[in-house]
PDB file of N, CA and C in Angstrom:
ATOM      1  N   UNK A   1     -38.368  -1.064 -39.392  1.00  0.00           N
ATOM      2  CA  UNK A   1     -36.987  -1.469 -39.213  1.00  0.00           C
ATOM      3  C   UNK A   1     -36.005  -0.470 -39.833  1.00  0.00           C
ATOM      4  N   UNK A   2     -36.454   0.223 -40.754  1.00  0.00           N
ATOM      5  CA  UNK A   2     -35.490   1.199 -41.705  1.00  0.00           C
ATOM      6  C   UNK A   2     -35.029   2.276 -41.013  1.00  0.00           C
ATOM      7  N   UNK A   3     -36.033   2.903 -39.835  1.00  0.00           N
ATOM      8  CA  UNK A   3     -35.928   4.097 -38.874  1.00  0.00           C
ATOM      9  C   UNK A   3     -35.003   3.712 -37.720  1.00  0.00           C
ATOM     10  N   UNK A   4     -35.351   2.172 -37.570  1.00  0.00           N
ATOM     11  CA  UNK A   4     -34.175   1.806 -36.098  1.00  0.00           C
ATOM     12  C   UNK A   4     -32.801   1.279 -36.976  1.00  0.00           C
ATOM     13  N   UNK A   5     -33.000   1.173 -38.042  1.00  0.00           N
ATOM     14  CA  UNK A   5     -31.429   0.825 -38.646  1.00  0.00           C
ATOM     15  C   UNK A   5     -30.679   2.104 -38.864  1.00  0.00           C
ATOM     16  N   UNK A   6     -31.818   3.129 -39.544  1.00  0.00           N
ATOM     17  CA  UNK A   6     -30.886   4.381 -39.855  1.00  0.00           C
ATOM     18  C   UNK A   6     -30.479   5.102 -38.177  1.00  0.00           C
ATOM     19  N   UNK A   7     -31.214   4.716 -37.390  1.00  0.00           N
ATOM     20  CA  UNK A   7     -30.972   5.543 -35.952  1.00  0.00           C
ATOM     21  C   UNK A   7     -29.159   5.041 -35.271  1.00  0.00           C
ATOM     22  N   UNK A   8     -29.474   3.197 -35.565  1.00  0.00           N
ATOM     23  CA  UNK A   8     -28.167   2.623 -35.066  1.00  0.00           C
ATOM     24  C   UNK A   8     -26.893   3.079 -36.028  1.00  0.00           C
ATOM     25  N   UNK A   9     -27.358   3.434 -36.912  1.00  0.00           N
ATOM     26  CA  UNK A   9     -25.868   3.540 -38.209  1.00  0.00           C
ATOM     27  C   UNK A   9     -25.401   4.992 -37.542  1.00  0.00           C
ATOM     28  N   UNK A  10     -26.772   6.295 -37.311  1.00  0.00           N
ATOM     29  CA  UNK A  10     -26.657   7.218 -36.683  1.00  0.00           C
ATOM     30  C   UNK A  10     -25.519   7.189 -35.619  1.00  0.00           C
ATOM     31  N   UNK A  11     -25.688   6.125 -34.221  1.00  0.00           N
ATOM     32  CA  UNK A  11     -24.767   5.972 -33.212  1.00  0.00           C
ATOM     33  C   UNK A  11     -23.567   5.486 -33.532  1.00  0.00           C
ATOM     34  N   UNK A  12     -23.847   4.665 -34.391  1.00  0.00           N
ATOM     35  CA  UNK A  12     -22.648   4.132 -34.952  1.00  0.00           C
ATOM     36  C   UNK A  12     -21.320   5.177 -35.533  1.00  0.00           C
ATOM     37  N   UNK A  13     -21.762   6.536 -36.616  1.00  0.00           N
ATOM     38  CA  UNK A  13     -20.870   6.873 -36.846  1.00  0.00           C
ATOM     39  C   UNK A  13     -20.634   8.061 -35.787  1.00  0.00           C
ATOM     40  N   UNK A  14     -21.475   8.643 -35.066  1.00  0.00           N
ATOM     41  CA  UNK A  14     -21.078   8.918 -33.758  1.00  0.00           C
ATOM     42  C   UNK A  14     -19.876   8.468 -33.105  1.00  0.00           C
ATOM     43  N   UNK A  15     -20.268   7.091 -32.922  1.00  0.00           N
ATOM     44  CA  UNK A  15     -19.080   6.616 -31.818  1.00  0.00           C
ATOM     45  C   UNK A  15     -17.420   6.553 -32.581  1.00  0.00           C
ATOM     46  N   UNK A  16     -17.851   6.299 -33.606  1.00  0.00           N
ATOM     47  CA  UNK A  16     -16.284   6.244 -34.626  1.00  0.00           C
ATOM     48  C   UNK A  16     -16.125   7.592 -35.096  1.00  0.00           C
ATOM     49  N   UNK A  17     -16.895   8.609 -34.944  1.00  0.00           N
ATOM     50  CA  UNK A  17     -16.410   9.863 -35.498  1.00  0.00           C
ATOM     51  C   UNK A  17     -15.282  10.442 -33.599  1.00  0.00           C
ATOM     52  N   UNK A  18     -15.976  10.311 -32.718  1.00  0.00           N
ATOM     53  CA  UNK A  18     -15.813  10.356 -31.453  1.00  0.00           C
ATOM     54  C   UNK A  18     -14.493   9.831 -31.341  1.00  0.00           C
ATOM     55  N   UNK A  19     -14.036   8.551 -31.266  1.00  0.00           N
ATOM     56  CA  UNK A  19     -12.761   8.004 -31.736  1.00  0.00           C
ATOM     57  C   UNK A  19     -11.865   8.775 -32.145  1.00  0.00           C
ATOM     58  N   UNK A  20     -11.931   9.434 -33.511  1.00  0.00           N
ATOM     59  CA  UNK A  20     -10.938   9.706 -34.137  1.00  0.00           C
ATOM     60  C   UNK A  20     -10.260  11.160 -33.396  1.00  0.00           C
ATOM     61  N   UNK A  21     -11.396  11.851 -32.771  1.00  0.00           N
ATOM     62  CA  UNK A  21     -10.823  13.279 -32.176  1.00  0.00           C
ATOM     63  C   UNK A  21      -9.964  12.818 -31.156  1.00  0.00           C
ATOM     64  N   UNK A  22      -9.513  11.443 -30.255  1.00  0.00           N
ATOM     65  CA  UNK A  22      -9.157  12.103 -29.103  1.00  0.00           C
ATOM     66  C   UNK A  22      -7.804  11.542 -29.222  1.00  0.00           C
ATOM     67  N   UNK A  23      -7.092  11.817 -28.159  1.00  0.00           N
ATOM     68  CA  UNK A  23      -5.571  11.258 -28.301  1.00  0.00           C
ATOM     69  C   UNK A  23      -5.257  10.079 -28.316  1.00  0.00           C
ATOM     70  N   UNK A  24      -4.475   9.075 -28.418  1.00  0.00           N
ATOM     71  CA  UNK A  24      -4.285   7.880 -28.435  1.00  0.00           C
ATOM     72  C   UNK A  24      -4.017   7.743 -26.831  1.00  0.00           C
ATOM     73  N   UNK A  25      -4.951   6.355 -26.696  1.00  0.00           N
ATOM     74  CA  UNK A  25      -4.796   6.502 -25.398  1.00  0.00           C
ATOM     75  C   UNK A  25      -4.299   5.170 -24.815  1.00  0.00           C
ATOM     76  N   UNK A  26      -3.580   4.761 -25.948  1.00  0.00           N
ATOM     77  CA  UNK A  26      -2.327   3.788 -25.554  1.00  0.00           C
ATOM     78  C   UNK A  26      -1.040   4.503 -25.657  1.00  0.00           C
ATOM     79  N   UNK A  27      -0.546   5.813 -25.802  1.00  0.00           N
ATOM     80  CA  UNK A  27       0.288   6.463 -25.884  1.00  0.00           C
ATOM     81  C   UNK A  27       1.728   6.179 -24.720  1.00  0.00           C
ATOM     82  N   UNK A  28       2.507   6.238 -24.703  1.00  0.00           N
ATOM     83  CA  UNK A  28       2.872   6.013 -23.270  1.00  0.00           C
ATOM     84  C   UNK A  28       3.109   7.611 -23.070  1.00  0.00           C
ATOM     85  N   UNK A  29       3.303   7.455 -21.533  1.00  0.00           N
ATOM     86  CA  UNK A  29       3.262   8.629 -20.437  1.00  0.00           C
ATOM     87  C   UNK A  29       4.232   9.428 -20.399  1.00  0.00           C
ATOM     88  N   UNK A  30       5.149  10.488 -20.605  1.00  0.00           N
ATOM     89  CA  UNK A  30       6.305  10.773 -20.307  1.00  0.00           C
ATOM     90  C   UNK A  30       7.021  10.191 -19.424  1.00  0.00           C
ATOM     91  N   UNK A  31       8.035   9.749 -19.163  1.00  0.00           N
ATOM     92  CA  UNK A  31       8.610   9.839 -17.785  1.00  0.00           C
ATOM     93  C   UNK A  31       9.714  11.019 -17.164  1.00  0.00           C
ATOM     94  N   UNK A  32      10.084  11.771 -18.035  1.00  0.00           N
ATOM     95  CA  UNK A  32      11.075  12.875 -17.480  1.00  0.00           C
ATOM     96  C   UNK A  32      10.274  13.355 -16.753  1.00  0.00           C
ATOM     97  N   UNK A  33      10.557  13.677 -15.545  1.00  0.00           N
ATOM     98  CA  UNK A  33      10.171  14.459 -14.339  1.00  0.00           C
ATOM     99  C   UNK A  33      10.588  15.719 -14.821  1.00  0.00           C
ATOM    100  N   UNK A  34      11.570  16.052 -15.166  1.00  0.00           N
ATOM    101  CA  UNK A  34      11.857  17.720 -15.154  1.00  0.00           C
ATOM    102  C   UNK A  34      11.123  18.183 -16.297  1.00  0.00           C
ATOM    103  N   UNK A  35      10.117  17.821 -17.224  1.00  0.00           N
ATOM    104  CA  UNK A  35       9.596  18.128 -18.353  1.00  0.00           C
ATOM    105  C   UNK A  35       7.741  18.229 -17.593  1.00  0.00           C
ATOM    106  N   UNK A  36       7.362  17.117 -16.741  1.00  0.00           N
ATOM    107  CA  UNK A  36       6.744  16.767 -16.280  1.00  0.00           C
ATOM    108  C   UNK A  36       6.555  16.710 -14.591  1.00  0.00           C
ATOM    109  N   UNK A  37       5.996  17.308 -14.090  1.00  0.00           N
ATOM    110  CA  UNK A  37       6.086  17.078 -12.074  1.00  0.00           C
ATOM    111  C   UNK A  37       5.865  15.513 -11.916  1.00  0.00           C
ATOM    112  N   UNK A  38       5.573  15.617 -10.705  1.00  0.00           N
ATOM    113  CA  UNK A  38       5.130  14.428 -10.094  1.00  0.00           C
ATOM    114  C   UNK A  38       3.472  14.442  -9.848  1.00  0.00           C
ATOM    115  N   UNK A  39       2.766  15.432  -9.631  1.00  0.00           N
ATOM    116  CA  UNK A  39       1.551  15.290  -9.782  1.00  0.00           C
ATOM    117  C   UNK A  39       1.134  15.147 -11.046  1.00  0.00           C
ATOM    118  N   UNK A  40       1.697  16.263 -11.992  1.00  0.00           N
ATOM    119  CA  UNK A  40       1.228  16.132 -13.652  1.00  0.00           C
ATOM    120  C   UNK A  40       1.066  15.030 -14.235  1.00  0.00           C
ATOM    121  N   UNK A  41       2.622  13.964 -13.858  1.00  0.00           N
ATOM    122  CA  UNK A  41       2.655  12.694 -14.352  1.00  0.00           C
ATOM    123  C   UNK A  41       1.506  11.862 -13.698  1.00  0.00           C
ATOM    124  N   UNK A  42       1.264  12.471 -12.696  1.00  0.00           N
ATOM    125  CA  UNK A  42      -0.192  11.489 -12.029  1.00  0.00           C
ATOM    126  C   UNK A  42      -1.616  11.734 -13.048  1.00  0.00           C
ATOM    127  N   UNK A  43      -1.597  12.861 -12.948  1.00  0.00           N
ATOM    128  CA  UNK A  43      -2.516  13.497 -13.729  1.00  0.00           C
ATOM    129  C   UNK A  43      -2.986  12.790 -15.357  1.00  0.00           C
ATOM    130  N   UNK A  44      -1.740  12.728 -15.505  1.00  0.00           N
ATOM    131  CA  UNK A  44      -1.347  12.308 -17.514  1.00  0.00           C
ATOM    132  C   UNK A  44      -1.787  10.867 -17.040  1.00  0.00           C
ATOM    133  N   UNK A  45      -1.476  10.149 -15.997  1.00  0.00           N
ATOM    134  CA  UNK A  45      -1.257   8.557 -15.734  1.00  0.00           C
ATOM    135  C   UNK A  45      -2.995   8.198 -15.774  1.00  0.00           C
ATOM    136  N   UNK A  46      -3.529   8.904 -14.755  1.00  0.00           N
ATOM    137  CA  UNK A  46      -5.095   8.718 -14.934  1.00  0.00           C
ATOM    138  C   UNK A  46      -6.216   9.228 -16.117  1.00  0.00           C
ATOM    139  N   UNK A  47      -5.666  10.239 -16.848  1.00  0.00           N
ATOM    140  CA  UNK A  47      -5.999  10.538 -18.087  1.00  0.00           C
ATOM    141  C   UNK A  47      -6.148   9.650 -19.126  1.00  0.00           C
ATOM    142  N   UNK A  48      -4.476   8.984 -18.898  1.00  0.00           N
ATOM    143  CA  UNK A  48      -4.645   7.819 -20.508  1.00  0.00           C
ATOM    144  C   UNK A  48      -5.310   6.481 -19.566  1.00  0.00           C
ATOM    145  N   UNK A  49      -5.739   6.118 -17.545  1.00  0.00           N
ATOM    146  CA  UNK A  49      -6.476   5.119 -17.898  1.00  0.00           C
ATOM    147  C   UNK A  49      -8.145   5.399 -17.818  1.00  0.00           C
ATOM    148  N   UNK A  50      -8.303   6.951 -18.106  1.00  0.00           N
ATOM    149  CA  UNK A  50      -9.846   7.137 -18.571  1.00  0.00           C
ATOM    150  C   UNK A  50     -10.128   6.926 -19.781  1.00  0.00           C
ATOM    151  N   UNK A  51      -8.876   7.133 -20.514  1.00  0.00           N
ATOM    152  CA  UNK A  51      -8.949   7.498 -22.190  1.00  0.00           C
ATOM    153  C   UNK A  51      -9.021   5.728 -22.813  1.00  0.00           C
ATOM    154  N   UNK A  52      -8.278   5.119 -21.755  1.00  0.00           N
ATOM    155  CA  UNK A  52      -8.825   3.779 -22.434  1.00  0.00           C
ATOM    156  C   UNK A  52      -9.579   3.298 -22.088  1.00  0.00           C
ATOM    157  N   UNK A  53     -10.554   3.388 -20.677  1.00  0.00           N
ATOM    158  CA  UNK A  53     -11.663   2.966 -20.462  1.00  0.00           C
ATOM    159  C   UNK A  53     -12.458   3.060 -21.285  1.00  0.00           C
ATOM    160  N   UNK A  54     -12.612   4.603 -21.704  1.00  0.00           N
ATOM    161  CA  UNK A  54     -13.771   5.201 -22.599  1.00  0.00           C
ATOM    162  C   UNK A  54     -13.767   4.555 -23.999  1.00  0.00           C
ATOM    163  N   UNK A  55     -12.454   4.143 -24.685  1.00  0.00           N
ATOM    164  CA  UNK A  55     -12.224   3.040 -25.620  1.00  0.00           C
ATOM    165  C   UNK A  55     -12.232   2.096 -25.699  1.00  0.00           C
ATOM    166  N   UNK A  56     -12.358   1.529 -24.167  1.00  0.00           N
ATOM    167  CA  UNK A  56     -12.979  -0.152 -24.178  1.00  0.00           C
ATOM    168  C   UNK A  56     -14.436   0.084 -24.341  1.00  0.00           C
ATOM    169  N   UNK A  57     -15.217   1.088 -23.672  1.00  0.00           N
ATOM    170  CA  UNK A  57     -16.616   1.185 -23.369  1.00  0.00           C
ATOM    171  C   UNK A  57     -16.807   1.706 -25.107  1.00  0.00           C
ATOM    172  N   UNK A  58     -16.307   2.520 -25.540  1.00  0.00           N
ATOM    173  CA  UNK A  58     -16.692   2.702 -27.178  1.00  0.00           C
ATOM    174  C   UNK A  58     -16.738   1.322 -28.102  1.00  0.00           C
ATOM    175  N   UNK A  59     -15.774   0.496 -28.341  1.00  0.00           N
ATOM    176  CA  UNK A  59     -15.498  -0.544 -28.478  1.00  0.00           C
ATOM    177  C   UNK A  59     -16.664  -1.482 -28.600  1.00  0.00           C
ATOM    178  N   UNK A  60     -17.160  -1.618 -26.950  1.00  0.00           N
ATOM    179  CA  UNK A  60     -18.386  -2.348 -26.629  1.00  0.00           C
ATOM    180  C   UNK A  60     -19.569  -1.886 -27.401  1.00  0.00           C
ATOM    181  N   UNK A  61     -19.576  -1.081 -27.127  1.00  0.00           N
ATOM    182  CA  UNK A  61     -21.168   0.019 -27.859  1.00  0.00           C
ATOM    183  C   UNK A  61     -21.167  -0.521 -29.524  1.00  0.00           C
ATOM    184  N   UNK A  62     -19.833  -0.510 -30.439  1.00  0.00           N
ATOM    185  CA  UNK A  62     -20.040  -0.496 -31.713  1.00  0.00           C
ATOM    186  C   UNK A  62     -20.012  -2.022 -31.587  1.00  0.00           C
ATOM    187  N   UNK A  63     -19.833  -2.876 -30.909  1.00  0.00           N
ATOM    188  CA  UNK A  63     -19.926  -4.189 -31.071  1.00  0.00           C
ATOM    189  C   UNK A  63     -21.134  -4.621 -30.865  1.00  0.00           C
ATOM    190  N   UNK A  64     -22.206  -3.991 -29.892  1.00  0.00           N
ATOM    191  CA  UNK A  64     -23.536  -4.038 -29.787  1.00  0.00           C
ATOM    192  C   UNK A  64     -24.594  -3.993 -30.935  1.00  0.00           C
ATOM    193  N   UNK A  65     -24.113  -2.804 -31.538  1.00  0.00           N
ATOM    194  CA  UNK A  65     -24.413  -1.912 -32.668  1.00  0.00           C
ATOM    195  C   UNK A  65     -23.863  -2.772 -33.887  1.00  0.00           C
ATOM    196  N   UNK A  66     -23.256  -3.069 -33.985  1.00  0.00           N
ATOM    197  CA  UNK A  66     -22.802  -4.049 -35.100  1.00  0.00           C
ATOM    198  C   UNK A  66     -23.770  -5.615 -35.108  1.00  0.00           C
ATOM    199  N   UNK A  67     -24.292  -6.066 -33.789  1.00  0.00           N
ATOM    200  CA  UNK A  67     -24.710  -7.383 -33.876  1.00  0.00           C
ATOM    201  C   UNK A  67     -26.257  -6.693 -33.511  1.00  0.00           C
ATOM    202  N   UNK A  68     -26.734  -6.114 -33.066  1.00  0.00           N
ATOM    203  CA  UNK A  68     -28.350  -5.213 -33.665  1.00  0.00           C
ATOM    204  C   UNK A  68     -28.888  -5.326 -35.281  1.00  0.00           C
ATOM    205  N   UNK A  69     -27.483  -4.957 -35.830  1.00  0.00           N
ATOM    206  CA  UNK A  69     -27.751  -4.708 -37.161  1.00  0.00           C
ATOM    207  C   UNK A  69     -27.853  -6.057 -37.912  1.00  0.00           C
ATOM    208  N   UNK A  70     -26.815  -6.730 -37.116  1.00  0.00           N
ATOM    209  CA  UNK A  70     -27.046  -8.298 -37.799  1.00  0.00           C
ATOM    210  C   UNK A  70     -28.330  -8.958 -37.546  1.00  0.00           C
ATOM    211  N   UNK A  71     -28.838  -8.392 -36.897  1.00  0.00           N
ATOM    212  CA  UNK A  71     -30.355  -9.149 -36.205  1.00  0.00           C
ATOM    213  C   UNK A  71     -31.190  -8.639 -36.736  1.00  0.00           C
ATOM    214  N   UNK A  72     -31.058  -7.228 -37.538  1.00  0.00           N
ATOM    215  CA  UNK A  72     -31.794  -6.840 -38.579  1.00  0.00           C
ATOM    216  C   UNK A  72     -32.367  -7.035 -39.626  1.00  0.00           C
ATOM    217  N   UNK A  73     -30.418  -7.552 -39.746  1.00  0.00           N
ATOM    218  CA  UNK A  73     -30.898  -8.209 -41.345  1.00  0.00           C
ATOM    219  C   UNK A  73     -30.841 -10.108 -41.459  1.00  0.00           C
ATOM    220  N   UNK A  74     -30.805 -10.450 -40.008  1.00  0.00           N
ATOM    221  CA  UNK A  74     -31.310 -12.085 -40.363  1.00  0.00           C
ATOM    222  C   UNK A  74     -32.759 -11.918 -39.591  1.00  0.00           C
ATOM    223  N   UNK A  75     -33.335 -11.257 -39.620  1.00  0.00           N
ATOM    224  CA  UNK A  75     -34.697 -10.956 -38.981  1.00  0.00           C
ATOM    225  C   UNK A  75     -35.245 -11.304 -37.514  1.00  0.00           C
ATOM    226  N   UNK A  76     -34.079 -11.116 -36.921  1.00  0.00           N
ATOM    227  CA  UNK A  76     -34.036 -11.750 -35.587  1.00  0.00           C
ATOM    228  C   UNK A  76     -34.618 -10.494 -34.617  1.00  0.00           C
ATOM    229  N   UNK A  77     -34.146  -9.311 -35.445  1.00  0.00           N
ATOM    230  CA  UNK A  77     -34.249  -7.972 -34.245  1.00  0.00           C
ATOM    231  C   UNK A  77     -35.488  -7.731 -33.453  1.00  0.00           C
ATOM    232  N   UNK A  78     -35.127  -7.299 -32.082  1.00  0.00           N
ATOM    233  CA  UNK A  78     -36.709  -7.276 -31.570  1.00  0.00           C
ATOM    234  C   UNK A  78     -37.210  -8.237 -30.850  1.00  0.00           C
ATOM    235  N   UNK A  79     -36.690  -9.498 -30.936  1.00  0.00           N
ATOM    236  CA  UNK A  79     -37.267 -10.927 -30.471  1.00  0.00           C
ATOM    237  C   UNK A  79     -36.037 -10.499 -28.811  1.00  0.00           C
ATOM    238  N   UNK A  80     -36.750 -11.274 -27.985  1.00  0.00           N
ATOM    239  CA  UNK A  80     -35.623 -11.769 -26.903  1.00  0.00           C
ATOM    240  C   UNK A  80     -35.071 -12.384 -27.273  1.00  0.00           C
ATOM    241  N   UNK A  81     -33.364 -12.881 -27.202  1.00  0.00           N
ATOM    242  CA  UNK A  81     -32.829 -13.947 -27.109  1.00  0.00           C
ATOM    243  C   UNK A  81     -32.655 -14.722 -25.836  1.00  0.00           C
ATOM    244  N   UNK A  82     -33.115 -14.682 -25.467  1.00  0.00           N
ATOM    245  CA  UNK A  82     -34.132 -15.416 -24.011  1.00  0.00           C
ATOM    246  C   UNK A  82     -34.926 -16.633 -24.499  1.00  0.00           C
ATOM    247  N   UNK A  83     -36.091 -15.449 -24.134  1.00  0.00           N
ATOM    248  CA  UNK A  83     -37.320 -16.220 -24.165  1.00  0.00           C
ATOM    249  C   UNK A  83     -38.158 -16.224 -25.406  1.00  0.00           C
ATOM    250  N   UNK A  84     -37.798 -15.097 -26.388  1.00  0.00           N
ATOM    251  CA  UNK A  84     -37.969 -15.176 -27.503  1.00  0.00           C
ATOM    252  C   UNK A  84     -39.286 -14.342 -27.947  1.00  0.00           C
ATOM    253  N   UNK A  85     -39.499 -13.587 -27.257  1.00  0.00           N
ATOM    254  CA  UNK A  85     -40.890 -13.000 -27.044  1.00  0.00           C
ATOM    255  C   UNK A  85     -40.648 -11.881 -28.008  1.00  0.00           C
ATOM    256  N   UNK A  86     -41.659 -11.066 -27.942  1.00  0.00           N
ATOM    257  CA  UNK A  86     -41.013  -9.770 -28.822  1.00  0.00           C
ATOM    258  C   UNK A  86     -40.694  -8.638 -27.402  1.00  0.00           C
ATOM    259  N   UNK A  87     -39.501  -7.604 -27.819  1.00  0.00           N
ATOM    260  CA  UNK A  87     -39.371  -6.626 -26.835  1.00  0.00           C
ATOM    261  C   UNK A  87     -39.820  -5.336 -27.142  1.00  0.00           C
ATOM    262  N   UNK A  88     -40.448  -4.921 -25.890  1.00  0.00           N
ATOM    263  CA  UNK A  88     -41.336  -4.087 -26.177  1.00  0.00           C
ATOM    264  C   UNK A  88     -40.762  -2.557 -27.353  1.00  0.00           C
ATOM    265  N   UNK A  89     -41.155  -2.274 -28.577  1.00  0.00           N
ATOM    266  CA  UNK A  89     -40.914  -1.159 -29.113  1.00  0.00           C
ATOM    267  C   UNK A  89     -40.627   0.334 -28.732  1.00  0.00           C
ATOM    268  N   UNK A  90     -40.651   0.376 -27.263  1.00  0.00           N
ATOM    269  CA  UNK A  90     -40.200   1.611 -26.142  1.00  0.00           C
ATOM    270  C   UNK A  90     -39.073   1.364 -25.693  1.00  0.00           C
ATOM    271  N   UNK A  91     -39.066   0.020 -25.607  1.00  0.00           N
ATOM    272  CA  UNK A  91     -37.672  -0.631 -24.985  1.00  0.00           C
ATOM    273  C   UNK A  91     -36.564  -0.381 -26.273  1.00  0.00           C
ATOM    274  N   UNK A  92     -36.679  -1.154 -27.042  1.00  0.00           N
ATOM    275  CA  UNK A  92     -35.747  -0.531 -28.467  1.00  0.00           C
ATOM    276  C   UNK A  92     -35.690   0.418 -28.948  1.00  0.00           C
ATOM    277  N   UNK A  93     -36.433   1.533 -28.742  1.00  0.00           N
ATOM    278  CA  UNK A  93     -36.809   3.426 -29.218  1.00  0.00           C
ATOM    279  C   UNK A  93     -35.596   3.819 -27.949  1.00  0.00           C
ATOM    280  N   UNK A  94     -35.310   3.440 -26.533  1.00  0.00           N
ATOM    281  CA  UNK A  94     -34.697   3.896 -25.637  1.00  0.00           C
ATOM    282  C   UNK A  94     -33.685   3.257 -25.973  1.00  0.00           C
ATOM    283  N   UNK A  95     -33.441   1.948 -25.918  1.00  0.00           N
ATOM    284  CA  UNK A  95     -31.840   1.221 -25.916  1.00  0.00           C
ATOM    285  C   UNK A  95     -31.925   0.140 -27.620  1.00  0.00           C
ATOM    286  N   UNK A  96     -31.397   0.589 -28.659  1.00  0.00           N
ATOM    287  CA  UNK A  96     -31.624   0.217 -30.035  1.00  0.00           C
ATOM    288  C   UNK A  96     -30.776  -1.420 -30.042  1.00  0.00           C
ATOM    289  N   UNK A  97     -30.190  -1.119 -29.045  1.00  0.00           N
ATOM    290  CA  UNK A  97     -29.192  -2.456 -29.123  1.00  0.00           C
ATOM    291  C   UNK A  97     -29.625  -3.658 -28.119  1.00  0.00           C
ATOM    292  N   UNK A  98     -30.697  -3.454 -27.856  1.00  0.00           N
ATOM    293  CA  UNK A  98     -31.547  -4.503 -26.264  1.00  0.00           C
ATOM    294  C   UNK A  98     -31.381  -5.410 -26.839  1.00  0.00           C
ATOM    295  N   UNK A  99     -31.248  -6.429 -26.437  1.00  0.00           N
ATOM    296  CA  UNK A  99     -31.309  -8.143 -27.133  1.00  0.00           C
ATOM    297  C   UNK A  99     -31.939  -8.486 -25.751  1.00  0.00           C
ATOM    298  N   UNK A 100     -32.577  -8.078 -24.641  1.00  0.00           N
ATOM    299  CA  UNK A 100     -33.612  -8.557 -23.997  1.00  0.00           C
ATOM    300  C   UNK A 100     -34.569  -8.031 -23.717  1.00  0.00           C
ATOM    301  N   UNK A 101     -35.911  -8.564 -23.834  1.00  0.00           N
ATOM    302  CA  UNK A 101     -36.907  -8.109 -22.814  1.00  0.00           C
ATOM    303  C   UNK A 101     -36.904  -7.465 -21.865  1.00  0.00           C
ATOM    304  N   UNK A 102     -37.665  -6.678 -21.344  1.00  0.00           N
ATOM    305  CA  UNK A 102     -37.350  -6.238 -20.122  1.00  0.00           C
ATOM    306  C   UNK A 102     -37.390  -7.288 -18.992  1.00  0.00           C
ATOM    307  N   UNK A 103     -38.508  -8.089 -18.742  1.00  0.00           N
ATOM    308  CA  UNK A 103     -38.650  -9.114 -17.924  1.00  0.00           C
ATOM    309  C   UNK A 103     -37.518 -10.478 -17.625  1.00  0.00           C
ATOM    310  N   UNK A 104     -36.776 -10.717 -18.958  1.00  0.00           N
ATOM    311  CA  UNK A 104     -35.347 -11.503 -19.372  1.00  0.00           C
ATOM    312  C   UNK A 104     -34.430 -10.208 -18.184  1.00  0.00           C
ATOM    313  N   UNK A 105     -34.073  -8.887 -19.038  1.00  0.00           N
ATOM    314  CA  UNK A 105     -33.035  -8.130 -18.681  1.00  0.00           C
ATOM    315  C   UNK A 105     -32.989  -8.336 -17.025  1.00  0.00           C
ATOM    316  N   UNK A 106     -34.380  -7.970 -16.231  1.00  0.00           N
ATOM    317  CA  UNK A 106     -34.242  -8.020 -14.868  1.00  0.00           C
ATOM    318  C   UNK A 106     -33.985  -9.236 -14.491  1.00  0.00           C
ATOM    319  N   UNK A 107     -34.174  -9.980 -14.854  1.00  0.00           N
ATOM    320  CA  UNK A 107     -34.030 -11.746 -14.167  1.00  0.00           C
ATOM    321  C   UNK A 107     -32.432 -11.413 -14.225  1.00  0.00           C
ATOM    322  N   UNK A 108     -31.899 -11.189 -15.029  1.00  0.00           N
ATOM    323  CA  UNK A 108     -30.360 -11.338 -15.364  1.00  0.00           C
ATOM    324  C   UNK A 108     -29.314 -10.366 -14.406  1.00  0.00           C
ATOM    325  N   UNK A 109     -30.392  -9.223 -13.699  1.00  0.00           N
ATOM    326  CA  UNK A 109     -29.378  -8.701 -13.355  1.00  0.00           C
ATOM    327  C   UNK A 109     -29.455  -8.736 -11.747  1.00  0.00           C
TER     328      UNK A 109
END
């Protein structure tokens, strides 16, 4: 458990180091046109809604990563929350944050 905790803390400050480099991407947009074109402002417009996608999707990841760790330490990690089985140790080496089985995950999707 010590190797998949230090791996998730690993992603973890990843994703919050990642964070801090990029621009705020609730910023608002310019609107002067003469400072800015009309494509540019298109340009800037789809920029800040990648920049917050990628901050909702960051968001998600450390919230994953945050409740992994809680399952760590109430000794839950590893189990399905399904069916309750254990998930396979390839499955958590690839995705650290699985809270299903593989056999749960496909039913679900």
């Amino acid at each position: 458990m010590d190797s998949m905790k230090r791996k998730l803390f690993a992603m973890k400050n990843e994703l919050e180091s990642s964070a801090d480099t990029g621009d705020d991407p609730t910023a608002v947009v310019e609107l002067d046109q003469s400072k800015v074109g009309r494509l540019s402002r298109m340009d800037a417009l789809q920029a800040q809604a990648m920049a917050q996608a990628s901050g909702q999707r960051r968001a998600a990841q450390l919230r994953e990563i945050d409740a992994a760790l809680r399952r760590i330490d109430d000794g839950s990690y590893g189990d399905c929350e399904h069916c309750e089985k254990p998930i396979n140790p390839r499955r958590l080496d690839a995705d650290p944050t699985a809270r299903l089985c593989i056999d749960c995950a496909s039913s679900v999707e």
